[in-house]
Protein backbone atom coordinates (compact mmCIF):
# COMPACT_ATOMS: atom_id res chain seq x y z
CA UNK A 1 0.00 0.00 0.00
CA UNK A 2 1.07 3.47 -0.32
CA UNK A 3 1.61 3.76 3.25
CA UNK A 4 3.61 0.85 3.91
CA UNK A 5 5.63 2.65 1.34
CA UNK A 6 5.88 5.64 2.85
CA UNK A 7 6.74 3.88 5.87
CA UNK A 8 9.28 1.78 4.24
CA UNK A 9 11.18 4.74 2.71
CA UNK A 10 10.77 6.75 5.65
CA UNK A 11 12.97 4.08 7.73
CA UNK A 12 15.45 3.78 5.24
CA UNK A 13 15.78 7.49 5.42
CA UNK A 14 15.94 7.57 9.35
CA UNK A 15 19.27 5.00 8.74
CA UNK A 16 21.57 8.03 8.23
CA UNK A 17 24.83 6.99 5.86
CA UNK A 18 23.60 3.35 6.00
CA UNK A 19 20.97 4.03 4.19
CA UNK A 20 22.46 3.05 0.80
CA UNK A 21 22.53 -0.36 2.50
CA UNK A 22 18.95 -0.74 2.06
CA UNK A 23 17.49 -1.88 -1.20
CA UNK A 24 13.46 -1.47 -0.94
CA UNK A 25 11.72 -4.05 -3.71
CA UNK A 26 7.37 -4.06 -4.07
CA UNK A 27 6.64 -7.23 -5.28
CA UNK A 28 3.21 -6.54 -7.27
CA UNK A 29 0.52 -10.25 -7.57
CA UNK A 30 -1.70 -8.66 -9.77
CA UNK A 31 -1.91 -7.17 -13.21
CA UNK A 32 -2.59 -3.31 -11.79
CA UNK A 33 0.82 -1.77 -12.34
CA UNK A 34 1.16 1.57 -9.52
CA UNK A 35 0.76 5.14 -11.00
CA UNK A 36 4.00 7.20 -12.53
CA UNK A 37 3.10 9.70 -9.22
CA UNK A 38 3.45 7.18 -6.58
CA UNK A 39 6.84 5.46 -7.79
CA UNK A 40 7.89 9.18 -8.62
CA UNK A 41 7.56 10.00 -5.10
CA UNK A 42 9.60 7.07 -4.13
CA UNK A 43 12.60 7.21 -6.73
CA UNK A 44 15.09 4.38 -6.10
CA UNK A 45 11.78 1.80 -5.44
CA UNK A 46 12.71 -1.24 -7.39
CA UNK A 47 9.23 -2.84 -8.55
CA UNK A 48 9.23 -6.80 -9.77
CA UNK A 49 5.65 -8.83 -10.63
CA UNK A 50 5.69 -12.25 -9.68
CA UNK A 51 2.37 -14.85 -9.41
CA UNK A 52 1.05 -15.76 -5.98
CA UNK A 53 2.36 -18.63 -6.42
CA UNK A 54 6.23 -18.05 -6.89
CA UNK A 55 5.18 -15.81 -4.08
CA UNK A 56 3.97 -18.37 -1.94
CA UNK A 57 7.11 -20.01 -2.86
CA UNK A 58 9.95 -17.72 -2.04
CA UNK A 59 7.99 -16.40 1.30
CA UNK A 60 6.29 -19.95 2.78
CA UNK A 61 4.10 -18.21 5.06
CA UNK A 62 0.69 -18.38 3.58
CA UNK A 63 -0.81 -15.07 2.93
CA UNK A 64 1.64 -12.30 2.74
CA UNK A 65 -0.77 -9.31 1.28
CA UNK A 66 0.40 -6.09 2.60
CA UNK A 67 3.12 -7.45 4.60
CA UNK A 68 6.52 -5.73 5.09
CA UNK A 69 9.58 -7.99 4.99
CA UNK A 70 13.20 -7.79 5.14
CA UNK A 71 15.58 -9.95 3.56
CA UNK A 72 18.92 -9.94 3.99
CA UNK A 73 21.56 -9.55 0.52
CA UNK A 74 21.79 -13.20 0.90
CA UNK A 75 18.09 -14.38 0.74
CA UNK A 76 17.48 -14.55 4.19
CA UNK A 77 13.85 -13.71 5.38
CA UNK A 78 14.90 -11.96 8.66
CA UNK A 79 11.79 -10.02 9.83
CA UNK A 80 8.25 -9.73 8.65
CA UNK A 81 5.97 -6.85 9.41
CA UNK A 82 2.29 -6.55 9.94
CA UNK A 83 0.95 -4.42 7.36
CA UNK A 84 0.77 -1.61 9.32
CA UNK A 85 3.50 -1.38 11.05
CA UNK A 86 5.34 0.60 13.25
CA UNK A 87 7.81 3.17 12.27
CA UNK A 88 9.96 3.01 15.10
CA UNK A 89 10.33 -0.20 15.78
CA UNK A 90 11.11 -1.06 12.14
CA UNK A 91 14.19 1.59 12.60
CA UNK A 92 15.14 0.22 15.65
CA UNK A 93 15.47 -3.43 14.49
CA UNK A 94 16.89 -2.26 11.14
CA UNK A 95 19.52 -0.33 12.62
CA UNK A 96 20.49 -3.11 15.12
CA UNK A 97 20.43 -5.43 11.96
CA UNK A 98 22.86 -3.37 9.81
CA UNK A 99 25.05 -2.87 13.09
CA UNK A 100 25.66 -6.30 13.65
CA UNK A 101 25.55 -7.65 9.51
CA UNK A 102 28.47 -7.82 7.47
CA UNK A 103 26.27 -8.61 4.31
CA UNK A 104 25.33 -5.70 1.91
């Protein structure tokens, strides 16, 4: 949702010079691509289609719709967020992630 992106880039932005550690991705499951004003406002969003199934897949955990996730460089699922989910916390954790990570 336009929110959770908004959210999303708003965390990355809150990560100081680590920031350019953080690669956001908005895997679309539908045929509805998002309007040139929403990726616009979030330049450096990297957008990829895939079905629900590959979906189902790469993320094993049933329904996923609206759900924020971080993956590690290496494919790792490390956190999943509810779909709204809190700012703060999502800094917090993502900071103590890149802290402690030598990947990416």
């Amino acid at each position: 949702s336009a929110k959770n992106l908004l959210v999303i880039r708003q965390v990355r932005l809150m990560q100081g010079r680590e920031m350019d550690r953080i690669e956001r991705v908005w895997l679309l499951n539908d045929d509805h691509s998002p309007s040139r004003e929403l990726l616009a406002a979030h330049e450096g969003l990297r957008v990829a289609r895939a079905t629900p199934a590959q979906l189902d897949s790469i993320f094993q955990a049933g329904s996923m719709e609206q759900n924020v996730w971080l993956i590690d460089p290496l494919g790792n699922i490390m956190l999943r967020y509810p779909p709204d989910p809190d700012p703060k916390g999502m800094r917090n954790d993502l900071a103590r992630l890149l802290k402690v990570s030598r990947a990416g």
